[in-house]
N, C-alpha and C. Protein backbone atom coordinates (compact mmCIF):
# COMPACT_ATOMS: atom_id res chain seq x y z
N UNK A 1 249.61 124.44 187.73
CA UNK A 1 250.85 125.15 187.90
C UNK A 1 250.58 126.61 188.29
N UNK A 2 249.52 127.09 187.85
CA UNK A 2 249.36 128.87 187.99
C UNK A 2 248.87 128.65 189.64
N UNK A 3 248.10 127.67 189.77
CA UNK A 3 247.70 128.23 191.19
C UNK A 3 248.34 127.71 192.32
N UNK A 4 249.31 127.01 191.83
CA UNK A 4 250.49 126.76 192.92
C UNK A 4 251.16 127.84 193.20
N UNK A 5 251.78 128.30 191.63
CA UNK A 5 252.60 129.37 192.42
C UNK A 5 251.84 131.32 193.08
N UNK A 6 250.45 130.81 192.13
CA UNK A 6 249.62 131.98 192.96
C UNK A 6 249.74 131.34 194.77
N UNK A 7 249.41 130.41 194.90
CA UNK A 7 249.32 129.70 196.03
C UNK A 7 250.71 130.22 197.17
N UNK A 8 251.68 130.23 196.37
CA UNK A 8 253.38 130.24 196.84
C UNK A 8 254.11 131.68 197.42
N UNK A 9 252.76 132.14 196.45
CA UNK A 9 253.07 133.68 196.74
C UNK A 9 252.06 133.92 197.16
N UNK A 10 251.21 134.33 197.94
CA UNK A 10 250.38 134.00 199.11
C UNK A 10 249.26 134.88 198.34
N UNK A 11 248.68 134.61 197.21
CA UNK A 11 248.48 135.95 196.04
C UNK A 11 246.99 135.44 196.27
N UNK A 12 245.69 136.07 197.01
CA UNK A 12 244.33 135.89 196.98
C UNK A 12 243.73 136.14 195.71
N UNK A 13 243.03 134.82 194.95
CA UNK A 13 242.82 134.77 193.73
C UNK A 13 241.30 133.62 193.98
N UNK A 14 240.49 134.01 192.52
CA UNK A 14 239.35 133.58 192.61
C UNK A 14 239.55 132.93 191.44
N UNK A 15 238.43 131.37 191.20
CA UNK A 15 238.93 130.80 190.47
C UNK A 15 237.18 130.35 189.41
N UNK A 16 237.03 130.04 188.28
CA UNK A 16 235.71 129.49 187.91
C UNK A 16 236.13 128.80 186.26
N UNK A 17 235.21 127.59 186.85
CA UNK A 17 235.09 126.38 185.94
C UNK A 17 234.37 126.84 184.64
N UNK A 18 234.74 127.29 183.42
CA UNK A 18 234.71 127.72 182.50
C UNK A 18 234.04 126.19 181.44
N UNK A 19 234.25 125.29 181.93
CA UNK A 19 233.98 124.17 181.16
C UNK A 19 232.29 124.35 181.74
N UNK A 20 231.68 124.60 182.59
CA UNK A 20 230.71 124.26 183.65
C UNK A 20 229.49 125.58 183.30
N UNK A 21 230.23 126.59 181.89
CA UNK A 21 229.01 127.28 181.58
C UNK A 21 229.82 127.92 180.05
N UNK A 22 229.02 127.32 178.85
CA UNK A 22 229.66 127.49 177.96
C UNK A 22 229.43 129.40 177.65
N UNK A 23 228.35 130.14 177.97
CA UNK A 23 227.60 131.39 177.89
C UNK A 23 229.13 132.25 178.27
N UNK A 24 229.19 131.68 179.36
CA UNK A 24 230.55 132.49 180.22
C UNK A 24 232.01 132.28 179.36
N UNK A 25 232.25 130.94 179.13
CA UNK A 25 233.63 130.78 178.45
C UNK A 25 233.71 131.84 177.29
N UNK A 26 232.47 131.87 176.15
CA UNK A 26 232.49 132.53 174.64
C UNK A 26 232.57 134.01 175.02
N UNK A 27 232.36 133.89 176.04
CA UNK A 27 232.35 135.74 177.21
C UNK A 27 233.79 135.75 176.91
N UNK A 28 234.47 135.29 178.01
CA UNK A 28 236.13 135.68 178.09
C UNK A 28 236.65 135.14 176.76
N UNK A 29 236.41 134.58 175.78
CA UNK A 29 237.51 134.51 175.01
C UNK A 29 236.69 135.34 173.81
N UNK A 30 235.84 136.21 173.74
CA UNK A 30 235.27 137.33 173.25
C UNK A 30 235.94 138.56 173.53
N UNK A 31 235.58 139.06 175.23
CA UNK A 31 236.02 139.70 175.90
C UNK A 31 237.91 140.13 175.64
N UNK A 32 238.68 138.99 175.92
CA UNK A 32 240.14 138.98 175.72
C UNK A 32 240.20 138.88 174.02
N UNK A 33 239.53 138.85 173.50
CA UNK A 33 239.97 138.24 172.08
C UNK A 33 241.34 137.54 172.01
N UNK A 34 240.93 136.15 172.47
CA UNK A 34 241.73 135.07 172.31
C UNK A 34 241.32 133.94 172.70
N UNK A 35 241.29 133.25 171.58
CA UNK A 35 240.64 131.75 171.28
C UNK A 35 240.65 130.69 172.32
N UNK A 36 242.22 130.39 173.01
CA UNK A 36 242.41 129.73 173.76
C UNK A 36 242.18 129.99 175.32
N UNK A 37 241.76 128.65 175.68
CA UNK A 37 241.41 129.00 177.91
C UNK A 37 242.22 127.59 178.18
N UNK A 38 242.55 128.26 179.69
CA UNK A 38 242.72 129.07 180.90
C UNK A 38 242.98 130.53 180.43
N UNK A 39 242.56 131.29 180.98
CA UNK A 39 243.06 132.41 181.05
C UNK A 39 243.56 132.91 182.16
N UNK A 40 244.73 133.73 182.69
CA UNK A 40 244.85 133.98 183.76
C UNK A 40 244.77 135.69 183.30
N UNK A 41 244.51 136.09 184.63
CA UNK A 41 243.77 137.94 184.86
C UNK A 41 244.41 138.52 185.82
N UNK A 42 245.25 138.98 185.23
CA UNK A 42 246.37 139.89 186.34
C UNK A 42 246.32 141.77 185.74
N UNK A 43 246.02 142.43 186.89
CA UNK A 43 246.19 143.51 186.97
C UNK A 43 244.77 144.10 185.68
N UNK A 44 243.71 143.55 185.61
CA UNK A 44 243.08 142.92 184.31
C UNK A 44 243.83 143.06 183.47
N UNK A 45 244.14 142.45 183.24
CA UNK A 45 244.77 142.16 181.79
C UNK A 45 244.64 140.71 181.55
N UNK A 46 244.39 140.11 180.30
CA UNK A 46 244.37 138.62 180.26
C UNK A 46 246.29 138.43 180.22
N UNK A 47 246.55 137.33 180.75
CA UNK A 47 248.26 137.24 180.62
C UNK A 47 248.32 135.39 180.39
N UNK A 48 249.33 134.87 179.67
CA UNK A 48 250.28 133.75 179.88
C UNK A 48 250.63 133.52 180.94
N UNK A 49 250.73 132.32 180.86
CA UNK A 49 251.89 131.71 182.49
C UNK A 49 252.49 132.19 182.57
N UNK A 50 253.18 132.26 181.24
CA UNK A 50 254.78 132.99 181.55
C UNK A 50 255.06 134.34 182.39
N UNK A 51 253.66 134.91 182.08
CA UNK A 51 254.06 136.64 182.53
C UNK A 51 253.65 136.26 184.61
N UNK A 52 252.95 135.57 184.90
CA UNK A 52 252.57 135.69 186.12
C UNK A 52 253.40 135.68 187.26
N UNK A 53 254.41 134.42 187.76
CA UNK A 53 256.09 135.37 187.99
C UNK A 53 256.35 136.26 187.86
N UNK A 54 256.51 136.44 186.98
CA UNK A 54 257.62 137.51 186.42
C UNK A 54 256.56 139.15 186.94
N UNK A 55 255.53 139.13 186.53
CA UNK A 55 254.54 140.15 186.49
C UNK A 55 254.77 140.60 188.22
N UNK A 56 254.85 139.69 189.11
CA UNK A 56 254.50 139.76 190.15
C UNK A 56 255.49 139.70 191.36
N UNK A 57 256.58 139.64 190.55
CA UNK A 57 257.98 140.08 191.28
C UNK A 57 258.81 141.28 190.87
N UNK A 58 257.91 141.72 189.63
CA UNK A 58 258.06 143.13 189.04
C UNK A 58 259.34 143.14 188.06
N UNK A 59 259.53 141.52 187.78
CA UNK A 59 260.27 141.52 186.55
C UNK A 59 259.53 141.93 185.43
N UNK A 60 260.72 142.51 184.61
CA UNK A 60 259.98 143.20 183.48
C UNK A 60 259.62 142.08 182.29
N UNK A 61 258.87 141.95 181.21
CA UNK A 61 259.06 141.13 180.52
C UNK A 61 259.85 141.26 179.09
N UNK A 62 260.65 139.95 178.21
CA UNK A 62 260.91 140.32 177.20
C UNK A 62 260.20 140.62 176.15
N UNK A 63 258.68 140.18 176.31
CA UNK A 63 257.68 140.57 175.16
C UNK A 63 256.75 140.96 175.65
N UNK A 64 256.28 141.59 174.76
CA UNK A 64 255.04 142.88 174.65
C UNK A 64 253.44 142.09 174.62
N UNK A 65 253.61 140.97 174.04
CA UNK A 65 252.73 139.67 174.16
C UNK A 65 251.90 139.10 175.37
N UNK A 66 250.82 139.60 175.35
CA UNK A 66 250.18 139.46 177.39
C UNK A 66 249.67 138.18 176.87
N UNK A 67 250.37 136.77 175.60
CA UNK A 67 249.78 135.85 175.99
C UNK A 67 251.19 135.05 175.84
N UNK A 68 252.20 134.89 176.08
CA UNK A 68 253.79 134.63 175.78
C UNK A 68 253.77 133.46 176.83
C-alpha cells in the first residue's frame, strides 16, 4: 500500500529488505526506537501509513504520533 501510493504520487523512494539482514533491521528499530517494521522515512523522520498522504499533500495531522 505505501509504495503504491508513493508510486501515485510520482514520489522517488528507495526501498530495502530488512528481513534479508537481521544487523540492519535491530539498526532501524534501535535507531527509531520502535519495535515494530516496515518503517516508512519521510522528511527523516520514521512515520505511519497514516501520516504519508497526508504528510505529503501538506495536510496537517491530528496527532503528534509519527507512528499513528
Amino acid at each position: 500500500m505505501a509504495v503504491n501510493i508513493l508510486k501515485d504520487e510520482e514520489v522517488e523512494f528507495g526501498s530495502f529488505d530488512l528481513l534479508t539482514d537481521n544487523e540492519v533491521m535491530e539498526g532501524i528499530q534501535k535507531y527509531s526506537n520502535w519495535p515494530h517494521l516496515p518503517h516508512i522515512y519521510f522528511e527523516g523522520r520514521a512515520r505511519g501509513f497514516y501520516h504519508i498522504g497526508t504528510l505529503m499533500k501538506g495536510i496537517p495531522s491530528d496527532s503528534d504520533d509519527d507512528f499513528a
